[in-house]
C-alpha atoms as a PDB file:
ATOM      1  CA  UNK A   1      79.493  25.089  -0.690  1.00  0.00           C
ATOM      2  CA  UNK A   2      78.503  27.536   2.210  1.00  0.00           C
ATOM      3  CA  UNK A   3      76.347  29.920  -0.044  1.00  0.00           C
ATOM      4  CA  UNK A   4      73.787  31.840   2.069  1.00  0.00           C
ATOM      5  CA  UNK A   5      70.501  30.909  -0.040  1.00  0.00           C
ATOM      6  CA  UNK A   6      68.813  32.634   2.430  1.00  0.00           C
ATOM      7  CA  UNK A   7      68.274  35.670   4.868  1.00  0.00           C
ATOM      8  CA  UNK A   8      65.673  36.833   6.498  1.00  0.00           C
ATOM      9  CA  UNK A   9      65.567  39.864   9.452  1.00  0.00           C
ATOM     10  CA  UNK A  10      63.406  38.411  11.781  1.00  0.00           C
ATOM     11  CA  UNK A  11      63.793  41.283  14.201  1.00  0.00           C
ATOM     12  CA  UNK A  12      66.249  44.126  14.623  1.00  0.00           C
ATOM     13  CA  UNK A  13      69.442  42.997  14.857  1.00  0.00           C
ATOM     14  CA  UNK A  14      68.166  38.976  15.333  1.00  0.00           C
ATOM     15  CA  UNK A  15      69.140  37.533  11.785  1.00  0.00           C
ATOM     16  CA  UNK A  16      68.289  33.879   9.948  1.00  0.00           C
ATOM     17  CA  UNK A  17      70.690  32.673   7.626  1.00  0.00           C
ATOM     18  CA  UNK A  18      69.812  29.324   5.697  1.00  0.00           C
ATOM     19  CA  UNK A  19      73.207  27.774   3.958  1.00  0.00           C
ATOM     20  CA  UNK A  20      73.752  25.459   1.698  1.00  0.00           C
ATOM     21  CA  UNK A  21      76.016  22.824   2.897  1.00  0.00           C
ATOM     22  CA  UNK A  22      74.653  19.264   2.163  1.00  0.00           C
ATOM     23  CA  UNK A  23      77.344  17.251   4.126  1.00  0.00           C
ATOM     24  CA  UNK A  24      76.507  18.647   7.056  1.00  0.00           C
ATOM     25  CA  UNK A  25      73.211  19.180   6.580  1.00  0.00           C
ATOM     26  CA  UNK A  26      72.558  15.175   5.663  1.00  0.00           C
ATOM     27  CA  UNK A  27      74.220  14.341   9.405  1.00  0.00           C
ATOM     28  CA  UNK A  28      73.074  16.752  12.060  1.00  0.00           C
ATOM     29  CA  UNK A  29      70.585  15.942  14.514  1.00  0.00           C
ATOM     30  CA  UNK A  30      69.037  18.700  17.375  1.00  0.00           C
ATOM     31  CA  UNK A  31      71.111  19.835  19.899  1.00  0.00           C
ATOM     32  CA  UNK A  32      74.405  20.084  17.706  1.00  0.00           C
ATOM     33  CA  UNK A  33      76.177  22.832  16.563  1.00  0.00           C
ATOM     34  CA  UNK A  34      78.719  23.640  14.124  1.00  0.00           C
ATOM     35  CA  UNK A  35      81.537  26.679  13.842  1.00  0.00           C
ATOM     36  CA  UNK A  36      82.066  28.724  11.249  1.00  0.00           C
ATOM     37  CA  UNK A  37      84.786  31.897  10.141  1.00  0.00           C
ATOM     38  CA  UNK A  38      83.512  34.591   8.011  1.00  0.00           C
ATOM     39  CA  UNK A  39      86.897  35.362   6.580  1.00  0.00           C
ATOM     40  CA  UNK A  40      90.632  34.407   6.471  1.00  0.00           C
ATOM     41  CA  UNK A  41      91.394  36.207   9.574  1.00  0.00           C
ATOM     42  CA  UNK A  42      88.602  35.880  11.318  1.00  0.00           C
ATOM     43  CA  UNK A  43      87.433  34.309  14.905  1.00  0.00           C
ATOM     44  CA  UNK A  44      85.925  30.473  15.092  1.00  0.00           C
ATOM     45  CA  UNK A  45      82.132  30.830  16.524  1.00  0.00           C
ATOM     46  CA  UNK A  46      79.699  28.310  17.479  1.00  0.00           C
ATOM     47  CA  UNK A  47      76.387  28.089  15.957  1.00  0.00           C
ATOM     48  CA  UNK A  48      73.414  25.784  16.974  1.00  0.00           C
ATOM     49  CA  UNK A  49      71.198  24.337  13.879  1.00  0.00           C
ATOM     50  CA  UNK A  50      67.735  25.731  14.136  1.00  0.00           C
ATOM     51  CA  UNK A  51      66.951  24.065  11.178  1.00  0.00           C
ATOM     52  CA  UNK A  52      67.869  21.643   8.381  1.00  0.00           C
ATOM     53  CA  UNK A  53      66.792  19.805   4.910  1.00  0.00           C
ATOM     54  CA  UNK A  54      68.685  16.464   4.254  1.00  0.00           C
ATOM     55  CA  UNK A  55      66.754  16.446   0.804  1.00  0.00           C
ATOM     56  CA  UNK A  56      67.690  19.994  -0.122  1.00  0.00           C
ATOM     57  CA  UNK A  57      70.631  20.004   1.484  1.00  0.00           C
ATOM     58  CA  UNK A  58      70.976  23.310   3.443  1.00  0.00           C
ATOM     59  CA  UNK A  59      71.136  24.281   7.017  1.00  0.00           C
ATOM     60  CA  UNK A  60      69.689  27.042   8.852  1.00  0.00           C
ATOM     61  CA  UNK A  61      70.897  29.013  12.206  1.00  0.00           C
ATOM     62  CA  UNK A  62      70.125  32.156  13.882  1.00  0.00           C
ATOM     63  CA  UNK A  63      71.925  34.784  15.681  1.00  0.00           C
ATOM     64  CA  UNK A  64      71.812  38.395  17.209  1.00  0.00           C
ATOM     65  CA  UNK A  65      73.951  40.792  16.431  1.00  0.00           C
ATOM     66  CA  UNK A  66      76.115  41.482  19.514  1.00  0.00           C
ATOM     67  CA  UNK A  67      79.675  41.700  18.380  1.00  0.00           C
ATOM     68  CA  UNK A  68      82.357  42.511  15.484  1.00  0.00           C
ATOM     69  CA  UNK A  69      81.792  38.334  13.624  1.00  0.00           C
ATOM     70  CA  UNK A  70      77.574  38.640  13.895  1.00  0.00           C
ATOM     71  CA  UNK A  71      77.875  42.158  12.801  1.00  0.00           C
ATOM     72  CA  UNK A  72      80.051  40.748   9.699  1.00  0.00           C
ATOM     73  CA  UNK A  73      77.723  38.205   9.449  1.00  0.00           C
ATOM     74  CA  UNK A  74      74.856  40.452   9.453  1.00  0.00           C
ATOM     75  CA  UNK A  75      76.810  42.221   6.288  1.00  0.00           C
ATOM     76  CA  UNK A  76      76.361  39.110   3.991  1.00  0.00           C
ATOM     77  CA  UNK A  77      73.543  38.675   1.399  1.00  0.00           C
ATOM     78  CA  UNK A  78      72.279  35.926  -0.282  1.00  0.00           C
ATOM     79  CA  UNK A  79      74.279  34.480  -3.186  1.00  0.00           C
ATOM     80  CA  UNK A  80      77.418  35.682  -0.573  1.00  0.00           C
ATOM     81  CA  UNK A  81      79.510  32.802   0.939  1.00  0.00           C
ATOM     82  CA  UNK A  82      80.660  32.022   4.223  1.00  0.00           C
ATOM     83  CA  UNK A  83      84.227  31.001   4.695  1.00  0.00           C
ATOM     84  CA  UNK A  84      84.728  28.228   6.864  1.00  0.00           C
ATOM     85  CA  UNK A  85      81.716  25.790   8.074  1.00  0.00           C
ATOM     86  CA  UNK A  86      82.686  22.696  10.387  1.00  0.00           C
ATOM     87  CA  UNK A  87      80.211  20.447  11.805  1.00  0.00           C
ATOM     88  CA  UNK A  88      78.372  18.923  13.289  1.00  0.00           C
ATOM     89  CA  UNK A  89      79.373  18.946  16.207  1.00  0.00           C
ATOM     90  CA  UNK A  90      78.775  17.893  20.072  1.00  0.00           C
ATOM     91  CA  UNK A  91      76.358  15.163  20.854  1.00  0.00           C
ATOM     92  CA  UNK A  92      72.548  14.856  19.838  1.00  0.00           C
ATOM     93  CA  UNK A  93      69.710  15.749  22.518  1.00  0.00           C
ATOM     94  CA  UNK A  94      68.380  12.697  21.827  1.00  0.00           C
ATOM     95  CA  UNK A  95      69.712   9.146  21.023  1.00  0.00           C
ATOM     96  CA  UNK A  96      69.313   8.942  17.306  1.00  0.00           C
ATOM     97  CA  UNK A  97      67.054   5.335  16.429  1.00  0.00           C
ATOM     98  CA  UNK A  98      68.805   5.366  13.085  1.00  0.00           C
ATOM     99  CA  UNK A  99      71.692   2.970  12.884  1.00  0.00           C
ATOM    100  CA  UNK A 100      73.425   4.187  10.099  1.00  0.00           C
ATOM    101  CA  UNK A 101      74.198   7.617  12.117  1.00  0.00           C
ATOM    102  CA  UNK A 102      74.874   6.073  15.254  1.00  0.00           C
ATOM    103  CA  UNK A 103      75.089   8.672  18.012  1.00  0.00           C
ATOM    104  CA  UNK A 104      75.678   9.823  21.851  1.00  0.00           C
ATOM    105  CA  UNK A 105      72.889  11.905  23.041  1.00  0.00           C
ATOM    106  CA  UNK A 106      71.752  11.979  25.963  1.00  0.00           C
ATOM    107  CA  UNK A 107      69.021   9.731  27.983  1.00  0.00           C
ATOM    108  CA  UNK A 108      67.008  12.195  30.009  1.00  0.00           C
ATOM    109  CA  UNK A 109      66.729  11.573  34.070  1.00  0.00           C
ATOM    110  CA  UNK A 110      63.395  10.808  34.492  1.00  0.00           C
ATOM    111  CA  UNK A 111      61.917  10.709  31.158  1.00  0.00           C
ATOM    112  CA  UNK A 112      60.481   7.701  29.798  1.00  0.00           C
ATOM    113  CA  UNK A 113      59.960   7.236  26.102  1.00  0.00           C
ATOM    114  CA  UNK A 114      56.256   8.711  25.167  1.00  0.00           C
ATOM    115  CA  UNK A 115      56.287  10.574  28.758  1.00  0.00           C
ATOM    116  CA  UNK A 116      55.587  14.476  29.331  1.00  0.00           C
ATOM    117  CA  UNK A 117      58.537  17.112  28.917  1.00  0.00           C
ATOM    118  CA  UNK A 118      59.425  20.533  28.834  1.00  0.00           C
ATOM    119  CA  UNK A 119      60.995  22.770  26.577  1.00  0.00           C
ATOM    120  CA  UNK A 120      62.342  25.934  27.421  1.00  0.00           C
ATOM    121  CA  UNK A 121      63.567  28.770  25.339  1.00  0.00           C
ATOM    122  CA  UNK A 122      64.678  32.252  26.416  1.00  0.00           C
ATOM    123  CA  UNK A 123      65.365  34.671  23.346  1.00  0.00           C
ATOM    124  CA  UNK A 124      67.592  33.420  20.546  1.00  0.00           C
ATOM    125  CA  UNK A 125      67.529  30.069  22.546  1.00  0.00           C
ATOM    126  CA  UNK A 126      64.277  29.243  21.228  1.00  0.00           C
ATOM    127  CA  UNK A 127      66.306  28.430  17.871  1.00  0.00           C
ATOM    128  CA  UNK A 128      67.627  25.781  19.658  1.00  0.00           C
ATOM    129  CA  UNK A 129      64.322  24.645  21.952  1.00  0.00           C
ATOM    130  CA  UNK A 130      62.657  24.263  18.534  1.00  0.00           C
ATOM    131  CA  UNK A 131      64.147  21.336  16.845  1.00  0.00           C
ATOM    132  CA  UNK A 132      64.850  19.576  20.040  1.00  0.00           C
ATOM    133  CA  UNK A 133      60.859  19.896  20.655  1.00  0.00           C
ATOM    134  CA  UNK A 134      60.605  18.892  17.165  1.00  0.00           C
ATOM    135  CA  UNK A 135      62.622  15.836  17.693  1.00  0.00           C
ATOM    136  CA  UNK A 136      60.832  14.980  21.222  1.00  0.00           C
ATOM    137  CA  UNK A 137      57.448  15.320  18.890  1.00  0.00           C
ATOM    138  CA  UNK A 138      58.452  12.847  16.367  1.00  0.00           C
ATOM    139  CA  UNK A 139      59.540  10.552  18.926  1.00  0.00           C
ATOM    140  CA  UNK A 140      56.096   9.983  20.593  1.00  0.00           C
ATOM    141  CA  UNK A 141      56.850  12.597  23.696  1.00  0.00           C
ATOM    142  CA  UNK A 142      53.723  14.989  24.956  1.00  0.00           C
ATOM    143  CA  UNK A 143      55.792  18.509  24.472  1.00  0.00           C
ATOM    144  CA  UNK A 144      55.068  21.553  26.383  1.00  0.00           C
ATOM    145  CA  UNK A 145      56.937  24.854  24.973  1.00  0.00           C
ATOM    146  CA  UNK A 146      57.767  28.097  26.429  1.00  0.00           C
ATOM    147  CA  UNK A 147      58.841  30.596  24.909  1.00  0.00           C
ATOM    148  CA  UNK A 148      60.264  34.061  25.954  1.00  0.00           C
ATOM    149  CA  UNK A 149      61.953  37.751  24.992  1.00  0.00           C
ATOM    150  CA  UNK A 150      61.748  41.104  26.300  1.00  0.00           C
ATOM    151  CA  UNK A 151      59.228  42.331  23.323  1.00  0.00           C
ATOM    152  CA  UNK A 152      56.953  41.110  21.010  1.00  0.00           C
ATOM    153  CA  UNK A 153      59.239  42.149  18.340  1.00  0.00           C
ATOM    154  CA  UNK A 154      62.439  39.412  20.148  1.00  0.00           C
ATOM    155  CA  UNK A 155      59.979  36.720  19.238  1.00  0.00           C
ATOM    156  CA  UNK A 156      61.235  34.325  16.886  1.00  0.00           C
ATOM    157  CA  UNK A 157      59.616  31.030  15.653  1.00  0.00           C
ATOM    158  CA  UNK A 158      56.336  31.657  16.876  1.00  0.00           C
ATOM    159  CA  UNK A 159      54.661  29.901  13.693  1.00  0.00           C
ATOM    160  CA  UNK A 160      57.131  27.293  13.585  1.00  0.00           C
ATOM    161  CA  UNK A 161      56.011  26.180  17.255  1.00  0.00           C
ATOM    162  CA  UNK A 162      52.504  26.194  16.621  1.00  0.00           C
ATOM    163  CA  UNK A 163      52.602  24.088  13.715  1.00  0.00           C
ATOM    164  CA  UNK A 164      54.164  21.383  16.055  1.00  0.00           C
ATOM    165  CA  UNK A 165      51.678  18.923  17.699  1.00  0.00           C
ATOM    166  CA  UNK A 166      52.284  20.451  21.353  1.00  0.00           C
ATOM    167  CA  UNK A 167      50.964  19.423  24.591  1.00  0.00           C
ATOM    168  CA  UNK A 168      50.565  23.287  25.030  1.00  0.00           C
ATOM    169  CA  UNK A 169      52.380  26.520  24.103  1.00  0.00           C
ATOM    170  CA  UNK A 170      53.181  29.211  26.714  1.00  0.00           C
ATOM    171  CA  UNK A 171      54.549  32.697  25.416  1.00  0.00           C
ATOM    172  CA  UNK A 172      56.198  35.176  27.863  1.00  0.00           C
ATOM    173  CA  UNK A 173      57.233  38.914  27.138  1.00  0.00           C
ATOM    174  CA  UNK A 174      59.062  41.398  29.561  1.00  0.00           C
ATOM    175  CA  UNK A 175      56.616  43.732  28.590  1.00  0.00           C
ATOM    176  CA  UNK A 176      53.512  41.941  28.221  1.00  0.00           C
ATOM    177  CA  UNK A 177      53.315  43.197  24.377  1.00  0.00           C
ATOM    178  CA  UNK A 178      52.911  39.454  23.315  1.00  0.00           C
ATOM    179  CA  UNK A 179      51.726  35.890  25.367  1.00  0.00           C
ATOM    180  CA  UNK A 180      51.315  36.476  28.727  1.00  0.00           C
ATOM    181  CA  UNK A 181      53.307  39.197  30.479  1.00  0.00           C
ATOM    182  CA  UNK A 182      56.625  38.019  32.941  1.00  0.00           C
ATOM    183  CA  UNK A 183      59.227  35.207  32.889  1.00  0.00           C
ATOM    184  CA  UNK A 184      59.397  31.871  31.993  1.00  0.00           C
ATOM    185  CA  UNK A 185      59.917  30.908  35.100  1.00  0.00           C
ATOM    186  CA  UNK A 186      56.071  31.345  35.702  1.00  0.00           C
ATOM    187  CA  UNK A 187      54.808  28.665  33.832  1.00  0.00           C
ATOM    188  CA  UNK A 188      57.506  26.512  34.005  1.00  0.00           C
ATOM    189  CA  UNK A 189      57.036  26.722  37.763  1.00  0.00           C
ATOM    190  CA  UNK A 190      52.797  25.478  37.275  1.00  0.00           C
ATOM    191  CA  UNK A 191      53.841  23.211  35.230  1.00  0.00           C
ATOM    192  CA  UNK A 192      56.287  21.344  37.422  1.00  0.00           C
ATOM    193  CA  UNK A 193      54.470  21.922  40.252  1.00  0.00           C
ATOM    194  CA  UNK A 194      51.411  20.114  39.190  1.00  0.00           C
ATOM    195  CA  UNK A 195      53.478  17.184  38.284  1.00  0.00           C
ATOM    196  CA  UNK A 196      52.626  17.848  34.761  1.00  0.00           C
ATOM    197  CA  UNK A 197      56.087  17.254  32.998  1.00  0.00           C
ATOM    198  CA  UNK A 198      58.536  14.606  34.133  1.00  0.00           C
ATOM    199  CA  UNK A 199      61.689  16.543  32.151  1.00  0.00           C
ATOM    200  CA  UNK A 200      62.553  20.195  31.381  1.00  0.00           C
ATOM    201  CA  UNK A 201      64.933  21.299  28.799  1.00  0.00           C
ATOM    202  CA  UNK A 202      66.271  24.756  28.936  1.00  0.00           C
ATOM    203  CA  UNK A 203      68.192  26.712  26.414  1.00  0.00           C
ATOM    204  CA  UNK A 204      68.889  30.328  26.673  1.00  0.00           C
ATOM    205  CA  UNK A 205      71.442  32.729  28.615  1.00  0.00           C
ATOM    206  CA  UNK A 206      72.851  31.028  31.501  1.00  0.00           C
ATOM    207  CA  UNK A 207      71.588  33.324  33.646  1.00  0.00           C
ATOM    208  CA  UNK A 208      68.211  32.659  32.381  1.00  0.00           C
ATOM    209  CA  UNK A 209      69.075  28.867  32.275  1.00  0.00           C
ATOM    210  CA  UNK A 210      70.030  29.158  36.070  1.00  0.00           C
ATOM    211  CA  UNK A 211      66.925  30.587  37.263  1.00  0.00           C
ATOM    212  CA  UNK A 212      64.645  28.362  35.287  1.00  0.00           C
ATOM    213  CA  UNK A 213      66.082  24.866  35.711  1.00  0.00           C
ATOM    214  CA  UNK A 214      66.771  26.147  39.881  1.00  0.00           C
ATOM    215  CA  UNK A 215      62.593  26.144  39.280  1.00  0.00           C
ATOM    216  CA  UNK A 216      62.516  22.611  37.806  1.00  0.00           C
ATOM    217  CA  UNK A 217      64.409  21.241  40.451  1.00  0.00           C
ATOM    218  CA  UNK A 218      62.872  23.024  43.451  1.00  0.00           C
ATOM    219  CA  UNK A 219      59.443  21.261  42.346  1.00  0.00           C
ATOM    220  CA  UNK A 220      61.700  17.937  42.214  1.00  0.00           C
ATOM    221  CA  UNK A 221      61.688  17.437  37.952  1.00  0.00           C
ATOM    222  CA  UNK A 222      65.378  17.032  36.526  1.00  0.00           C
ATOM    223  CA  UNK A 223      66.388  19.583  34.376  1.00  0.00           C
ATOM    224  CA  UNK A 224      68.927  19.846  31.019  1.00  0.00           C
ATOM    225  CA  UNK A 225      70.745  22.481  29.991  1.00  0.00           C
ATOM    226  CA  UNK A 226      72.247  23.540  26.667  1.00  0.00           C
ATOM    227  CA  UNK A 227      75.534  25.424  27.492  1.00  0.00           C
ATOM    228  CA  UNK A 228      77.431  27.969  25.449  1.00  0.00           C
ATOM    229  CA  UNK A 229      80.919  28.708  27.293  1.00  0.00           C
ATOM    230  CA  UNK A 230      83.618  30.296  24.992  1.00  0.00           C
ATOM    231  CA  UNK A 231      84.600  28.246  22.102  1.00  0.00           C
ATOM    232  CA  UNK A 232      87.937  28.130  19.695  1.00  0.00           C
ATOM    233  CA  UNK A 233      88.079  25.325  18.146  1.00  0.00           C
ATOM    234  CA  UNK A 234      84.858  23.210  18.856  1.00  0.00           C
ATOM    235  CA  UNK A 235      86.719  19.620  18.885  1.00  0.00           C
ATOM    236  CA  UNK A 236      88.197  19.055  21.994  1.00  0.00           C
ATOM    237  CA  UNK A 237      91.866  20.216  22.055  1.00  0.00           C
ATOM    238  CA  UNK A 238      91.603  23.930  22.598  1.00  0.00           C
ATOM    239  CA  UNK A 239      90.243  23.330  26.602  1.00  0.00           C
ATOM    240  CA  UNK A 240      88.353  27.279  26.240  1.00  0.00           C
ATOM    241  CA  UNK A 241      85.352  25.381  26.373  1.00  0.00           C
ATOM    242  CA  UNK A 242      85.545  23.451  29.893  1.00  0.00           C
ATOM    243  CA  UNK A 243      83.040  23.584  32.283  1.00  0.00           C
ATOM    244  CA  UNK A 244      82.612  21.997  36.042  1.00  0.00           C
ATOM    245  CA  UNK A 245      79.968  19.443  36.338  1.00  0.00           C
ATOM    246  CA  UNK A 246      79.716  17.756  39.375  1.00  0.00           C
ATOM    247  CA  UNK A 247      83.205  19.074  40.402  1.00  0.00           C
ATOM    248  CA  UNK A 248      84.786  17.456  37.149  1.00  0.00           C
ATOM    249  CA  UNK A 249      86.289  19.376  34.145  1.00  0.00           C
ATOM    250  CA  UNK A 250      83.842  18.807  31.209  1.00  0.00           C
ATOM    251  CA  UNK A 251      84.221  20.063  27.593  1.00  0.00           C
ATOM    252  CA  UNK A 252      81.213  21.504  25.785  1.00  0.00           C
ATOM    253  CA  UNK A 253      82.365  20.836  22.776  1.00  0.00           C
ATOM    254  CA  UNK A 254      82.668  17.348  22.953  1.00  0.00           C
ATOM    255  CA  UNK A 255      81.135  16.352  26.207  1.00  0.00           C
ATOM    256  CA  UNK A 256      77.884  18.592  25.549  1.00  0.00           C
ATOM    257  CA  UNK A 257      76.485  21.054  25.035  1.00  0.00           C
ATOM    258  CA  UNK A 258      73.582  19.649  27.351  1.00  0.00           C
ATOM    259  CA  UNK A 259      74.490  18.594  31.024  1.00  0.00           C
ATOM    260  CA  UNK A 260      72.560  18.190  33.897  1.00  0.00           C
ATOM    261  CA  UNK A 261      71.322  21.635  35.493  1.00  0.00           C
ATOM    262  CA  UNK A 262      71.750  20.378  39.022  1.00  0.00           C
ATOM    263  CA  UNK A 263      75.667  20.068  38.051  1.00  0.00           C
ATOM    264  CA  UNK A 264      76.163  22.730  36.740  1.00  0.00           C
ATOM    265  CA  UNK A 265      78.592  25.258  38.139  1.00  0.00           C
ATOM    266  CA  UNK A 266      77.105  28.435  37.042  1.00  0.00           C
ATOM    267  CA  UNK A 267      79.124  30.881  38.935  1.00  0.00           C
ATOM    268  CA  UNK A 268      82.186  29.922  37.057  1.00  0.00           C
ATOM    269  CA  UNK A 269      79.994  29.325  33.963  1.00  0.00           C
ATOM    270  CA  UNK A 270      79.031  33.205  33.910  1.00  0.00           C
ATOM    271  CA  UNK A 271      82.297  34.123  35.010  1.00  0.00           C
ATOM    272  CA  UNK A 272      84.155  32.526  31.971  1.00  0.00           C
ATOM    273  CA  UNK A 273      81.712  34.001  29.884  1.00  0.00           C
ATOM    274  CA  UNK A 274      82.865  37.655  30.852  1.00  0.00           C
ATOM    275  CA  UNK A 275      86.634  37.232  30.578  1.00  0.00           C
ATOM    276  CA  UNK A 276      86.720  39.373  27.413  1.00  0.00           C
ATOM    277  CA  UNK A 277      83.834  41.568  27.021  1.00  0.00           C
ATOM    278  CA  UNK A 278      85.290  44.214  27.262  1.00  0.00           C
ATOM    279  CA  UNK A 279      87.977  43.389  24.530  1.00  0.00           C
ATOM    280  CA  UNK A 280      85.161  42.140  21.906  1.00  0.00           C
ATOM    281  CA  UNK A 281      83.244  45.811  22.731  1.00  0.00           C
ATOM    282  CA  UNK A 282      86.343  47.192  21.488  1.00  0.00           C
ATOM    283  CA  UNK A 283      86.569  45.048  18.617  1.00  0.00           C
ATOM    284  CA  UNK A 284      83.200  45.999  17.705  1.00  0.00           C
ATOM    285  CA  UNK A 285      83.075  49.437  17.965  1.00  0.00           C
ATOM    286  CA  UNK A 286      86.239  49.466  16.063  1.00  0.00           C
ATOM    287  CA  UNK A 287      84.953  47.744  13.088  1.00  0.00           C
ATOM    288  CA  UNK A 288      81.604  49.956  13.517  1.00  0.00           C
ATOM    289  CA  UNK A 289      83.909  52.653  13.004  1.00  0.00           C
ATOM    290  CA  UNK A 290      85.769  51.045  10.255  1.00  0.00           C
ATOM    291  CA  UNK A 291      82.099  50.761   8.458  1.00  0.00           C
ATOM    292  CA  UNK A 292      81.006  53.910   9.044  1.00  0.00           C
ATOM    293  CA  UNK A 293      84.578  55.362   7.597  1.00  0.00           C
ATOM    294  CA  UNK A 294      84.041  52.987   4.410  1.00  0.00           C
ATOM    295  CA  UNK A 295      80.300  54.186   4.312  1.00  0.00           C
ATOM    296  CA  UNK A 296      81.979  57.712   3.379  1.00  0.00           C
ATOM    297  CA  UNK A 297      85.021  57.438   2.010  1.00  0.00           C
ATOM    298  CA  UNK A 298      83.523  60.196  -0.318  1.00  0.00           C
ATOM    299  CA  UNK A 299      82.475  62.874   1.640  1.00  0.00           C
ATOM    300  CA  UNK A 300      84.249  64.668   4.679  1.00  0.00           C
ATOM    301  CA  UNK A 301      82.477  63.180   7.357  1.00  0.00           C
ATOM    302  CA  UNK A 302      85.346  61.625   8.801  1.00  0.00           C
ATOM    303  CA  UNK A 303      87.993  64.480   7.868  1.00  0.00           C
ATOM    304  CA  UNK A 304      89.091  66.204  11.087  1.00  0.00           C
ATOM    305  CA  UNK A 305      88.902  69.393  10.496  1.00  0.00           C
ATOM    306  CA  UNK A 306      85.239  68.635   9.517  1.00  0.00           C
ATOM    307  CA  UNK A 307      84.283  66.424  12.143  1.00  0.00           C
ATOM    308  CA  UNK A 308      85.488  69.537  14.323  1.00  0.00           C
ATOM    309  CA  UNK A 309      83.640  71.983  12.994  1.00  0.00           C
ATOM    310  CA  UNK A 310      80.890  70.061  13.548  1.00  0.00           C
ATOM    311  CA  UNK A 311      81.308  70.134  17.439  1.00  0.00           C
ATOM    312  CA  UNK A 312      83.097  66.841  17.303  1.00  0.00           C
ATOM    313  CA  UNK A 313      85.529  66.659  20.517  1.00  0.00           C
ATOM    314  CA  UNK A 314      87.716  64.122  21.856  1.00  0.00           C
ATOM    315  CA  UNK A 315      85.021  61.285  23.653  1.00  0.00           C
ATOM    316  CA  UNK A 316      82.018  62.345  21.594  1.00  0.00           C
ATOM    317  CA  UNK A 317      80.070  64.784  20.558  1.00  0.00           C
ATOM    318  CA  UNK A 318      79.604  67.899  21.756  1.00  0.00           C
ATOM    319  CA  UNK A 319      76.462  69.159  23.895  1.00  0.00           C
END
C-alpha cells in the first residue's frame, strides 16, 4: 500500500503524485481530504484528492513545494512509498445519492438540483475545484469554471477542465501569458452580476477565497468555501484546526472543510495560518541545507576552510 505509481512535474516546484491505496481510494468523494507522514518522524499534512480510480484503485493529489514535508515529498519517485496515508476525511461537497456510502455534504444555499453554479479555483486550488466541478457535472448542474495563477506555467488541469461538459471556462493569469489577463474576481464578478450562477464555490488561498466569495456576495449569490487552517491530526481531537463561523468554534477537519463564505472569520483564519511561518522557513532551509551537505559529502564544498576561501562569510556570500 501507499506506492507512488505515479509523478509527474506539472510546473516548477507544483508536483502530482498518483498512489496506490485502494481503501481509500474505493470511498472518497470531492471535497475530502486525507493526511499523510512521509517518514517515522515526520509532520501529519492534509491533502485534498484531485483525483481517484475506484476500479484501479489509486488516488491522486497535488501540491507545491513550499516547505521541509512537500520538499521531502518532492524527493520521492515512483516505485517509492509513502509512510502513513489516513483518509478520507471531512465531509463530501456534495450529498452522495449512493446509499451504500452514506454521507454529510453539504446542501448549497441557493442551489437547486440541475441549477447554474460556479467553481472557483486560484492556483493549486484548482486541484480541488476540479472534481467538485466534476461531481456538480455528473449530477445534472450547468458548471461554470475559473481558473487562475500568476503564469501560464502555475496552470494546472487545463485539459482536464476542458474535457468536462462546462457551461463555460474562464482562465485568468497575473501576467496575461495565458486566458485572459487579471483576477478571478473579474469574471466571477460578470458572472454573478448578470444573475448567471445561483452558487459559487471557491477554493484557493484564503486571501484569494476572501476577495472572491466578498464578490459573490456583493452581487447577492451565496458563496462556499473550502478552508485549509493548520491541521495535526485531521479527526477532531487535536482542536489546531478550529475556525469561527458565525461566531461559533468549528473544526475543519470534521465540520468542513467547506463553510459558508459569509461566516467566515477570515481575519483570524489568516492569522492562524501565520503562527509558525517563520519556524517551518527554518525547518526548510535547514533540511535544504542538510540536502545540499548530502549532495557532496564527497567533495569540499561544505569544508570550512573551503567554503572560506571561496568568499564564504558568516550570513552569505560575499560581494
Amino acid at each position: 500500500m501507499n506506492e507512488i505509481i505515479e509523478k509527474r512535474m506539472l510546473s516548477e516546484g507544483v508536483i502530482q503524485l498518483t498512489v496506490y491505496e485502494p481503501r481509500i481510494a474505493a470511498k472518497c468523494q470531492a471535497g475530502q481530504f486525507f493526511m499523510l507522514r512521509v517518514t517515522d518522524r515526520g509532520e501529519r499534512v492534509p491533502f485534498t484528492f484531485s483525483d481517484w480510480s475506484r476500479e484501479e484503485g489509486w488516488i491522486r493529489f497535488i501540491f507545491m513545494v513550499v516547505g521541509k514535508t512537500t520538499s521531502l515529498l518532492s524527493e520521492l519517485a515512483a516505485g517509492d512509498y509513502i509512510k502513513d496515508l489516513a483518509g478520507p476525511l471531512g465531509r463530501p461537497s456534495l450529498r452522495s445519492h449512493d446509499t451504500r456510502r452514506p454521507s454529510w455534504g453539504n446542501d448549497f444555499e441557493g442551489l437547486q438540483q440541475g441549477g447554474s453554479v460556479v467553481v472557483v479555483g486560484g492556483g493549486v486550488g484548482t486541484a480541488v475545484a476540479f472534481p467538485v466541478a466534476r461531481a456538480l457535472c455528473e449530477e445534472g448542474y450547468q458548471v461554470h469554471v475559473i481558473t487562475g495563477a500568476r503564469t501560464a506555467e502555475l496552470l494546472i488541469l487545463e485539459e482536464e477542465l476542458r474535457a468536462l461538459p462546462l457551461a463555460s471556462l474562464s482562465i485568468m493569469t497575473d501576467d496575461g501569458s495565458a486566458g485572459s489577463k487579471g483576477l478571478v474576481t473579474a469574471p466571477l464578478k460578470e458572472l454573478c452580476s448578470s444573475r448567471s450562477v445561483s452558487h459559487a464555490i471557491i477554493v484557493g488561498p484564503a486571501i484569494m477565497m476572501k476577495f472572491a466569495a466578498g464578490t459573490a456576495l456583493d452581487a447577492g449569490v451565496p458563496a462556499t468555501v473550502s478552508l485549509n487552517p493548520l491541521m495535526i491530526d485531521g479527526t477532531g481531537m487535536c482542536g489546531a484546526c478550529r475556525v469561527s463561523i458565525d461566531g461559533a468554534t468549528k473544526f475543519a477537519c470534521v465540520d468542513g472543510p467547506d463553510f459558508s463564505a459569509a461566516s467566515v472569520d477570515w481575519a483570524e483564519l489568516m492569522s492562524r495560518q501565520r503562527s509558525y511561518i517563520d519556524d517551518e522557513r527554518e525547518s526548510h532551509a535547514a533540511h535544504q541545507r542538510h540536502v545540499q551537505e548530502r549532495e557532496h559529502e564527497n567533495c569540499d564544498c561544505f569544508d570550512e576552510s573551503s567554503l572560506w576561501a571561496r568568499g564564504f562569510k558568516k550570513g552569505g556570500w560575499a560581494t
